[in-house]
C-alpha atoms as a PDB file:
ATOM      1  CA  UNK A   1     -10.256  12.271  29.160  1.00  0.00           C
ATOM      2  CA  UNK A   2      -8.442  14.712  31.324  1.00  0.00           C
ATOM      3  CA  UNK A   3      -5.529  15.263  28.526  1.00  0.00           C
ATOM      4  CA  UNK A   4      -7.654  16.621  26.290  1.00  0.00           C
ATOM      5  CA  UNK A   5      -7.225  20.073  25.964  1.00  0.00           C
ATOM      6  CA  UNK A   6     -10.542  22.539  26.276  1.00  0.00           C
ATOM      7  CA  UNK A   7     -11.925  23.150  22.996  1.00  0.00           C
ATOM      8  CA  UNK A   8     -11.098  19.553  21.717  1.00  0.00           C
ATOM      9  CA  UNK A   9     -13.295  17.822  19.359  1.00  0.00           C
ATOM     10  CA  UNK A  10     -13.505  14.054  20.472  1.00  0.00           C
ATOM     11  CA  UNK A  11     -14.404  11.878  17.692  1.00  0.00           C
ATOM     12  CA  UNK A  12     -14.961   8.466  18.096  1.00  0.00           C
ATOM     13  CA  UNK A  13     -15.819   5.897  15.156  1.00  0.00           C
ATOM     14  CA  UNK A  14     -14.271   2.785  16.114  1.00  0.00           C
ATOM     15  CA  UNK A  15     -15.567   0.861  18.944  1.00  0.00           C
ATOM     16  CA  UNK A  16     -17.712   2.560  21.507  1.00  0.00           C
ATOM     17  CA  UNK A  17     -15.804   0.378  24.661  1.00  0.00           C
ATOM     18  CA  UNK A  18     -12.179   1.973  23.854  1.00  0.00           C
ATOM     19  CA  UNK A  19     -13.542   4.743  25.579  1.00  0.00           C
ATOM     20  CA  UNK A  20     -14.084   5.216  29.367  1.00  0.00           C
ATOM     21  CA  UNK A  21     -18.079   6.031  28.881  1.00  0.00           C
ATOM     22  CA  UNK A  22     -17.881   6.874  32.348  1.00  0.00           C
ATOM     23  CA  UNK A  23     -15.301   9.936  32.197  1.00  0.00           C
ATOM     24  CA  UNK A  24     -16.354  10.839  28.661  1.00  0.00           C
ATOM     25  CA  UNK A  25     -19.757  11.787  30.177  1.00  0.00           C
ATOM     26  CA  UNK A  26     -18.044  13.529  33.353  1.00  0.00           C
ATOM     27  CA  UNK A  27     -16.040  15.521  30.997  1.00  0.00           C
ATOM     28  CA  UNK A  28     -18.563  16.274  28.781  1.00  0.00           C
ATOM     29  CA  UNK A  29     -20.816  18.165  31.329  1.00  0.00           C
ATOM     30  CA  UNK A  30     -17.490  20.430  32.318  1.00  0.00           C
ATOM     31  CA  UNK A  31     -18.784  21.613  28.891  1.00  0.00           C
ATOM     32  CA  UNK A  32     -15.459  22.226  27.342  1.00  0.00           C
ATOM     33  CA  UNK A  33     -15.229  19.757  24.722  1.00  0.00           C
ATOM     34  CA  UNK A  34     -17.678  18.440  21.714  1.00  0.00           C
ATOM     35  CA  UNK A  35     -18.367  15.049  20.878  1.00  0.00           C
ATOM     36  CA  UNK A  36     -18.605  13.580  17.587  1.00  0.00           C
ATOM     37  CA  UNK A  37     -20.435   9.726  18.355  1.00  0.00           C
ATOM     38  CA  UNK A  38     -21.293   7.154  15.717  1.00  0.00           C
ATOM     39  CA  UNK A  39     -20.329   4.296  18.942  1.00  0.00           C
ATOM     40  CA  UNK A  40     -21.006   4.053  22.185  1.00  0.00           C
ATOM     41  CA  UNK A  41     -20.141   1.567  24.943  1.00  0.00           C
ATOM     42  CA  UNK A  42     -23.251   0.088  25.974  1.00  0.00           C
ATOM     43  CA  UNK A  43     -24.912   0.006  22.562  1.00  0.00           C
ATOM     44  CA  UNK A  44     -27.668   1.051  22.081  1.00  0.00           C
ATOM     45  CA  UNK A  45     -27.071   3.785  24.720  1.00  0.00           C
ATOM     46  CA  UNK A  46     -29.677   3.503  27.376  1.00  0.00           C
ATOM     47  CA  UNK A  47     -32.647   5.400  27.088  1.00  0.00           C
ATOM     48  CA  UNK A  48     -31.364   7.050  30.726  1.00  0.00           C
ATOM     49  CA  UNK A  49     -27.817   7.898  29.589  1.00  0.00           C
ATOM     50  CA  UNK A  50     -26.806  11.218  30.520  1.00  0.00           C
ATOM     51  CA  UNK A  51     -25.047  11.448  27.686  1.00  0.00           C
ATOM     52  CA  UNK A  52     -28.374  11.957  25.695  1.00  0.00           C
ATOM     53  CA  UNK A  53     -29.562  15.495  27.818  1.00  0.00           C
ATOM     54  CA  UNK A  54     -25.772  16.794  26.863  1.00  0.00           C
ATOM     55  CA  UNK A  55     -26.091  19.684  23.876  1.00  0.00           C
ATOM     56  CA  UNK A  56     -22.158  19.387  22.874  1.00  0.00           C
ATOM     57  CA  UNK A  57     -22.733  15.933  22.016  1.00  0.00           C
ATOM     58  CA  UNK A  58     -23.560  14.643  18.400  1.00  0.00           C
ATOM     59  CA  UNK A  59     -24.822  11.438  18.190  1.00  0.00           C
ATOM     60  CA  UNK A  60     -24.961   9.025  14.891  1.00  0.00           C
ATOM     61  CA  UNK A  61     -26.509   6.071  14.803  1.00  0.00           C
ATOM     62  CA  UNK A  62     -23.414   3.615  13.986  1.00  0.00           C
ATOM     63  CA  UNK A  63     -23.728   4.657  10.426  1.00  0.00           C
ATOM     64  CA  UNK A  64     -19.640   5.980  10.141  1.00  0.00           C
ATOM     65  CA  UNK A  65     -18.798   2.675   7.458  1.00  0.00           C
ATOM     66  CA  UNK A  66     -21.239   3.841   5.671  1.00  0.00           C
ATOM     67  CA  UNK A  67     -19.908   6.425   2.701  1.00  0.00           C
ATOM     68  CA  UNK A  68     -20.625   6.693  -1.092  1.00  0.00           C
ATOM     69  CA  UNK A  69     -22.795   4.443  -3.148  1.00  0.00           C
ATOM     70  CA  UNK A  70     -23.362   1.807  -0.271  1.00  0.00           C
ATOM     71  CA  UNK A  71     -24.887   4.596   1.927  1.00  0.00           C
ATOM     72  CA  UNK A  72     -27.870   5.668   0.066  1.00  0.00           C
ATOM     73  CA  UNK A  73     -29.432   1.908   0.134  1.00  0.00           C
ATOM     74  CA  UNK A  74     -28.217   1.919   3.872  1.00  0.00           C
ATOM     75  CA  UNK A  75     -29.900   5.121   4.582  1.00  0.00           C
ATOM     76  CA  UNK A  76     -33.343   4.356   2.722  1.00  0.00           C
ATOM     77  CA  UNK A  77     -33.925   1.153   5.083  1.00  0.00           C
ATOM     78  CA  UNK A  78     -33.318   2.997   7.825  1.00  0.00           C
ATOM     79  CA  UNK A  79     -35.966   5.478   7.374  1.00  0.00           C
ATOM     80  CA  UNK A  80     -38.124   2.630   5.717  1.00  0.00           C
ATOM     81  CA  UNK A  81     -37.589   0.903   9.569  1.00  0.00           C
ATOM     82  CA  UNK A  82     -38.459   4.046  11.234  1.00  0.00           C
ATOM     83  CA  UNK A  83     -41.592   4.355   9.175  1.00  0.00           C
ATOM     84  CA  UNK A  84     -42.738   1.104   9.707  1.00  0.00           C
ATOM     85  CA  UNK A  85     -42.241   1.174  13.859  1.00  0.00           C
ATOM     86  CA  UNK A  86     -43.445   5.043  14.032  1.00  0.00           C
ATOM     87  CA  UNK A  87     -46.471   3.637  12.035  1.00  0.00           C
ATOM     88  CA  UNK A  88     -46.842   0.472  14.552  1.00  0.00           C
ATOM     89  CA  UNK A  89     -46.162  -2.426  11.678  1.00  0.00           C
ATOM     90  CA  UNK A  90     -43.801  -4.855  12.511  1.00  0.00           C
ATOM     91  CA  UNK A  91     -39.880  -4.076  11.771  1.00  0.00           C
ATOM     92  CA  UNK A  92     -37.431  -5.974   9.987  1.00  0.00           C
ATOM     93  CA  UNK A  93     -34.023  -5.407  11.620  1.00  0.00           C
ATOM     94  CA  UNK A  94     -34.823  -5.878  15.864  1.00  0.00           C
ATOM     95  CA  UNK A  95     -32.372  -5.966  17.997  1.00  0.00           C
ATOM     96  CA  UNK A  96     -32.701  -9.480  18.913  1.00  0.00           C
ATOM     97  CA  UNK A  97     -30.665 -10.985  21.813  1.00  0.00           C
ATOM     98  CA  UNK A  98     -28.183 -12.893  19.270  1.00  0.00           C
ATOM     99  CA  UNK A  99     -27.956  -9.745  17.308  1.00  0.00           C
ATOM    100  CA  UNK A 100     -26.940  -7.434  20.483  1.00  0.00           C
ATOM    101  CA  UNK A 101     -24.578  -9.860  21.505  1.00  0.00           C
ATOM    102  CA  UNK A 102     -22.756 -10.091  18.422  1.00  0.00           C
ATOM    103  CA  UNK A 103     -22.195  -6.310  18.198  1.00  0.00           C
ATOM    104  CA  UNK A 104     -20.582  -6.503  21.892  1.00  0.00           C
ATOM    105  CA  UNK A 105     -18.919  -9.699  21.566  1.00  0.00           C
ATOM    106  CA  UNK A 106     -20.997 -11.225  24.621  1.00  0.00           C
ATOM    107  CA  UNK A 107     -21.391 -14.678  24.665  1.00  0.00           C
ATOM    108  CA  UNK A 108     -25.627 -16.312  24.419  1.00  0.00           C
ATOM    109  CA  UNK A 109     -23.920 -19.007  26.696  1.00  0.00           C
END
């Protein structure tokens, strides 16, 4: 993180661990950069992150694939799934154990 210049906008839509989430955050609060986030390493980013407090990061949630015609369905069940858990009805899409270690490639073993 330390060859990035001041001013840089970091931009990560890949996979969240090819980044050291560790010196991201450290170089974050120097407050010289901007972050651009649809992935973070863990995922979801803990509810204690510091990474969360920081105002020159932007945060999306894993949505980057997402463009054109295939993102208007996508972005309807989100909200739908936000409605229904703000509104205390059971969700569709949890983030089950299986689910969570799929996205990291953990093994359930």
């Amino acid at each position: 993180m330390n060859l990035l210049r001041p001013g840089t906008v970091f931009v990560n839509v890949s996979r969240g661990a090819v980044v050291d989430s560790t010196a991201l955050i450290a170089r974050l609060q120097r407050g010289d950069i901007i972050a651009g986030l649809d992935v973070f390493d863990p995922e979801p980013i803990p509810p204690d992150s510091e990474i969360l407090g920081l105002t020159n990061v932007f945060l999306s949630p894993h949505v980057g694939a997402h463009t054109g015609d295939a993102y208007r369905p996508f972005f309807a069940l989100m909200v739908d799934e936000l409605s229904r858990f703000f509104q205390g009805h059971e969700t569709y899409f949890d983030l089950t154990p299986r689910s969570k270690a799929n996205r990291t490639g953990e093994s359930l073993l």
